[in-house]
N, C-alpha and C. Protein backbone atom coordinates (compact mmCIF):
# COMPACT_ATOMS: atom_id res chain seq x y z
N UNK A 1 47.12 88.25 13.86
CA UNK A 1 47.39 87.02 14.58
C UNK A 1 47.75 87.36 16.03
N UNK A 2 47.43 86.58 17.05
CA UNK A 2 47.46 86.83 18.26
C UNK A 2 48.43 86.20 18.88
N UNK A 3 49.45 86.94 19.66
CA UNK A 3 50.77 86.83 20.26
C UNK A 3 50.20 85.72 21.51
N UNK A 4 51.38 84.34 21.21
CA UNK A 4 50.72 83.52 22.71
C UNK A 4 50.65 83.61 23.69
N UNK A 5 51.22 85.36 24.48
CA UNK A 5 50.40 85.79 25.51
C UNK A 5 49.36 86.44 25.42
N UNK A 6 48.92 86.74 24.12
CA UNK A 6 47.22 86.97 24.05
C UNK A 6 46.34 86.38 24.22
N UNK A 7 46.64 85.20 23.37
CA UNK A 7 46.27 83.53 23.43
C UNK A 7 46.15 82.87 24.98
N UNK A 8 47.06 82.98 25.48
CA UNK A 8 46.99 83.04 26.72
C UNK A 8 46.14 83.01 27.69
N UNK A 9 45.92 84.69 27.70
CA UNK A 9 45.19 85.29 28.75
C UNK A 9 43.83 85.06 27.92
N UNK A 10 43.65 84.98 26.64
CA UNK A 10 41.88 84.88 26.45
C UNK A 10 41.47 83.61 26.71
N UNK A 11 42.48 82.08 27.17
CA UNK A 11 41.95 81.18 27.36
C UNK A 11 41.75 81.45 29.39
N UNK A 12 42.64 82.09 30.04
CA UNK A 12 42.48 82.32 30.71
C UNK A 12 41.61 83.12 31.48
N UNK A 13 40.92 84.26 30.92
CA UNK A 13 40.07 84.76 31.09
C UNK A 13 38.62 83.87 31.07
N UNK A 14 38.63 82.88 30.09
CA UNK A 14 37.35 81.93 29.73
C UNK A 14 37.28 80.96 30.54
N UNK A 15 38.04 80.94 31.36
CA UNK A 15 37.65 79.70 32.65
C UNK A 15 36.89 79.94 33.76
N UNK A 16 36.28 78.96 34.33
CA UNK A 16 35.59 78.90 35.22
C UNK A 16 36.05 79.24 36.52
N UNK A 17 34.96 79.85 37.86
CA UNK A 17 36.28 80.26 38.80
C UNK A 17 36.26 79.42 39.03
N UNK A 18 36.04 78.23 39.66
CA UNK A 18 36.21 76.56 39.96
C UNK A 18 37.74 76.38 39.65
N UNK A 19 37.78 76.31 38.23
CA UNK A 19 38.46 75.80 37.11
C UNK A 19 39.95 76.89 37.72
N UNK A 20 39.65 77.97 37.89
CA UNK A 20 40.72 79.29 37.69
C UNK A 20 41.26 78.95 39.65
N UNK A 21 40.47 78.37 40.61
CA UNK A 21 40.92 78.25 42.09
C UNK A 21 41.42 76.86 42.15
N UNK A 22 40.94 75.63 41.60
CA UNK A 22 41.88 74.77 41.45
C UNK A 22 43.24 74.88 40.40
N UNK A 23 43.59 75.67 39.39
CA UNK A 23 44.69 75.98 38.95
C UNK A 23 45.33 76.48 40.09
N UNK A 24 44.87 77.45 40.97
CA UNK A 24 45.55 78.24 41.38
C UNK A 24 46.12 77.83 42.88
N UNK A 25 45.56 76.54 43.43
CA UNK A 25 46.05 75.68 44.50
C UNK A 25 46.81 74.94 44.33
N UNK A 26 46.80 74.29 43.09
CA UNK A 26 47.78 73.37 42.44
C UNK A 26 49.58 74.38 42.44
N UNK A 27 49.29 75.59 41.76
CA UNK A 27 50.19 76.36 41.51
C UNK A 27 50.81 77.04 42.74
N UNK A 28 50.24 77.06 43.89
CA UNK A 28 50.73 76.92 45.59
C UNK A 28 51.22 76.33 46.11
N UNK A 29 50.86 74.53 45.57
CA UNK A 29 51.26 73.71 46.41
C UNK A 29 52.85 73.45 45.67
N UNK A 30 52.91 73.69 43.68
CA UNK A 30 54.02 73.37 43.52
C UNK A 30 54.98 74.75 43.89
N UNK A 31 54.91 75.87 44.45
CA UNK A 31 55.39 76.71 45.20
C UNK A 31 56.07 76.15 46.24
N UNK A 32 55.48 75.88 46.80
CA UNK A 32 55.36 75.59 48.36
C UNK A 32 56.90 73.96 48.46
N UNK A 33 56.30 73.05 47.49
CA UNK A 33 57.20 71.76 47.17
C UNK A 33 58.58 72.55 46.70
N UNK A 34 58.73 73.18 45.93
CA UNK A 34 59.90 73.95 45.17
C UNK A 34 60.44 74.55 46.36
N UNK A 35 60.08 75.79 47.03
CA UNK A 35 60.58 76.49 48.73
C UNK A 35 60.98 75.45 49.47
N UNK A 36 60.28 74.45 49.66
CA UNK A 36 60.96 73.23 50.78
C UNK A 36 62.48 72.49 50.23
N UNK A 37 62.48 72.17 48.88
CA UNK A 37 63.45 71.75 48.03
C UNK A 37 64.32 72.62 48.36
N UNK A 38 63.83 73.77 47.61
CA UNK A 38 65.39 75.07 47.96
C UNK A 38 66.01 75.02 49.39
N UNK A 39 64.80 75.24 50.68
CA UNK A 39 65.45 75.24 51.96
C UNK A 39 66.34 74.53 51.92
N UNK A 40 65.73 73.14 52.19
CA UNK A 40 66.47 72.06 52.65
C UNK A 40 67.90 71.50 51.82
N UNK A 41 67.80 72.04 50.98
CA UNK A 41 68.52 72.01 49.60
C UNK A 41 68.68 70.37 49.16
N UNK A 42 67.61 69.98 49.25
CA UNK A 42 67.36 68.86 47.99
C UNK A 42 67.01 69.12 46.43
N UNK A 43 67.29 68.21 46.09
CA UNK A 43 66.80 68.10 44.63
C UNK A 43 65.52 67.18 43.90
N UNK A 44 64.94 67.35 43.05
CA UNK A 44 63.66 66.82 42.61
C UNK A 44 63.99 65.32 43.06
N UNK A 45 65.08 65.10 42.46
CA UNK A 45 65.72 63.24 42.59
C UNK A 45 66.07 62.95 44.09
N UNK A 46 66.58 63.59 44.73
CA UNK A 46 66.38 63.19 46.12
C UNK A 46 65.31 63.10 46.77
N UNK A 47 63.79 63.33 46.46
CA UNK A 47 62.67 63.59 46.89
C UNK A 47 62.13 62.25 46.15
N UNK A 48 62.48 61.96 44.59
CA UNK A 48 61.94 60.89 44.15
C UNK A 48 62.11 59.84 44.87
N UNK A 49 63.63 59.64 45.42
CA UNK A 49 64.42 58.64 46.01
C UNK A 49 63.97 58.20 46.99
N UNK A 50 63.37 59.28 48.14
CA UNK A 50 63.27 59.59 49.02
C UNK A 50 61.72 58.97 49.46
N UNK A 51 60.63 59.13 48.07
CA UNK A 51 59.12 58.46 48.39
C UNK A 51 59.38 57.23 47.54
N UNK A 52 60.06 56.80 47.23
CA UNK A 52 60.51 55.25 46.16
C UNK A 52 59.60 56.03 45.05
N UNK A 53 59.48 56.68 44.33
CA UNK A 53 59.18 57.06 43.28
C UNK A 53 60.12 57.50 42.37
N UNK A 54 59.65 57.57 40.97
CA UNK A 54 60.36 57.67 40.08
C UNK A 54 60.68 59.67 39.78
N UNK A 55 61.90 59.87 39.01
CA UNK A 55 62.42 61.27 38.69
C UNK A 55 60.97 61.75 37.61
N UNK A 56 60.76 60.92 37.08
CA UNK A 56 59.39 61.35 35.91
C UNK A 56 58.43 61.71 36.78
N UNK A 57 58.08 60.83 37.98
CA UNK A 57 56.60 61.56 38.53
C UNK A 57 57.18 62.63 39.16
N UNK A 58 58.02 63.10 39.85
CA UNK A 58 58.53 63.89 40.90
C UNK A 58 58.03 65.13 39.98
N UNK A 59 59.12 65.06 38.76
CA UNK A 59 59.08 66.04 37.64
C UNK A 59 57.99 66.69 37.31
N UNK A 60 56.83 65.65 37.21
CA UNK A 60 55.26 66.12 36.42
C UNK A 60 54.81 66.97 37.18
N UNK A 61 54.90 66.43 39.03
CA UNK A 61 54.28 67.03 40.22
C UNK A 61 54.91 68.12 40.16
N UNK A 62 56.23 68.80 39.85
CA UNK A 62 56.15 69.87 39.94
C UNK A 62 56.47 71.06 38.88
N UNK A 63 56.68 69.85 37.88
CA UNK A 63 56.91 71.14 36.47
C UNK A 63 55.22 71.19 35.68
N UNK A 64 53.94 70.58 36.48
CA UNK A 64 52.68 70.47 35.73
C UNK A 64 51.75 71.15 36.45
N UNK A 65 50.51 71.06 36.55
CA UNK A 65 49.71 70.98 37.00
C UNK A 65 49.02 69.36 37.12
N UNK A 66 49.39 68.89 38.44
CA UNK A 66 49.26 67.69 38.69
C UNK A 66 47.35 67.42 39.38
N UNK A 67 47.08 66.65 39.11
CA UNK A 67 46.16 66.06 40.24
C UNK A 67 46.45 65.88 41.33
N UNK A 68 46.59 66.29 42.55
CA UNK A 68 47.02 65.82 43.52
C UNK A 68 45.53 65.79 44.66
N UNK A 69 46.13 64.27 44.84
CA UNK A 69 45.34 63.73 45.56
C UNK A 69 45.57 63.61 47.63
N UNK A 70 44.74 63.37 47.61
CA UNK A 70 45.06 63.67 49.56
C UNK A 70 46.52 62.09 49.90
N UNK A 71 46.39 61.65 49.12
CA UNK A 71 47.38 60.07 49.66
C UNK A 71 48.76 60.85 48.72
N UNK A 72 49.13 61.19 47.97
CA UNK A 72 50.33 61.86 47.24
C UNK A 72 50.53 62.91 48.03
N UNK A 73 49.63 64.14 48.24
CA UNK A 73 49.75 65.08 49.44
C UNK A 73 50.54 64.96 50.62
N UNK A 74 49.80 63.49 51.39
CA UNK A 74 50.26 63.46 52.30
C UNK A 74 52.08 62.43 52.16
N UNK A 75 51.95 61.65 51.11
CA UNK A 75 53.69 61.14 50.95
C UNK A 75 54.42 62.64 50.84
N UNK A 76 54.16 63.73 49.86
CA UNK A 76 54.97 64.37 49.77
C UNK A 76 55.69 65.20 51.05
N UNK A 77 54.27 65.43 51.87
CA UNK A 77 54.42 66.21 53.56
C UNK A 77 55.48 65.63 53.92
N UNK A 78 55.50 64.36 54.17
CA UNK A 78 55.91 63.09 54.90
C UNK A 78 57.32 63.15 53.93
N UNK A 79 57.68 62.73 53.30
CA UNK A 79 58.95 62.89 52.49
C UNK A 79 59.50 64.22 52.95
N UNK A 80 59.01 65.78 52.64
CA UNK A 80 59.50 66.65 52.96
C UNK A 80 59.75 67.15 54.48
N UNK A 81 58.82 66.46 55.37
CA UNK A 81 59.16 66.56 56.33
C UNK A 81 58.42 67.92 57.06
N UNK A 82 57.82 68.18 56.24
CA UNK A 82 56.99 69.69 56.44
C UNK A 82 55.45 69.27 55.70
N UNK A 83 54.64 70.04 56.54
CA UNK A 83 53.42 70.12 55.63
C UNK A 83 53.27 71.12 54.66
N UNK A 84 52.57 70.36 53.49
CA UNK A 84 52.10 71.48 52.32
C UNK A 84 50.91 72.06 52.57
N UNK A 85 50.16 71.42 53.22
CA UNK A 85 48.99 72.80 53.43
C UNK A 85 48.39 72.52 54.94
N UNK A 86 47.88 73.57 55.11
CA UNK A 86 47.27 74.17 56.77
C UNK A 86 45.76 74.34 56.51
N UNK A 87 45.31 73.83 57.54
CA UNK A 87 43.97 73.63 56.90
C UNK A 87 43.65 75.25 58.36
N UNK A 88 42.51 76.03 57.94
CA UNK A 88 42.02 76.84 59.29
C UNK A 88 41.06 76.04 60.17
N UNK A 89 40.78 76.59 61.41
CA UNK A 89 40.24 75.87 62.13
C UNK A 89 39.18 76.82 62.45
């Protein structure tokens, strides 16, 4: 029987790179949301408070792998007061 970090990594290994670079932007940006939190030293609920959103979505956005869309993107920038991503030029 296979230990669920075996399990794991063989579902991980079986993804698409598509599939494996959008995981892995998602998993930046909730980096990136978490570092701004710590700086500033807010909390998930002050951020909820903060976009009139609820502690449940705040939560999903950063304990999940969320969809994030360019209009949530940009509330969260805007709430945090910092941008989450830099585009190159």
């Amino acid at each position: 029987m296979k230990s669920k970090q075996e399990w794991f990594e063989s579902k991980v290994t079986a993804l698409s790179p598509e599939i494996m670079s959008e995981v892995q932007m998602s998993a930046d940006i909730i980096a990136r949301i978490d570092a701004i939190l710590k700086e500033k030293h807010m909390t998930q609920r002050d951020l909820a408070h903060k976009m009139g959103k609820s502690e449940a979505v705040v939560s999903r956005w950063i304990t999940g792998f969320p969809n994030f869309t360019f209009r949530s993107l940009s509330q969260l920038s805007a709430a945090l007061g910092e941008p989450l991503i830099k585009l190159a030029n």
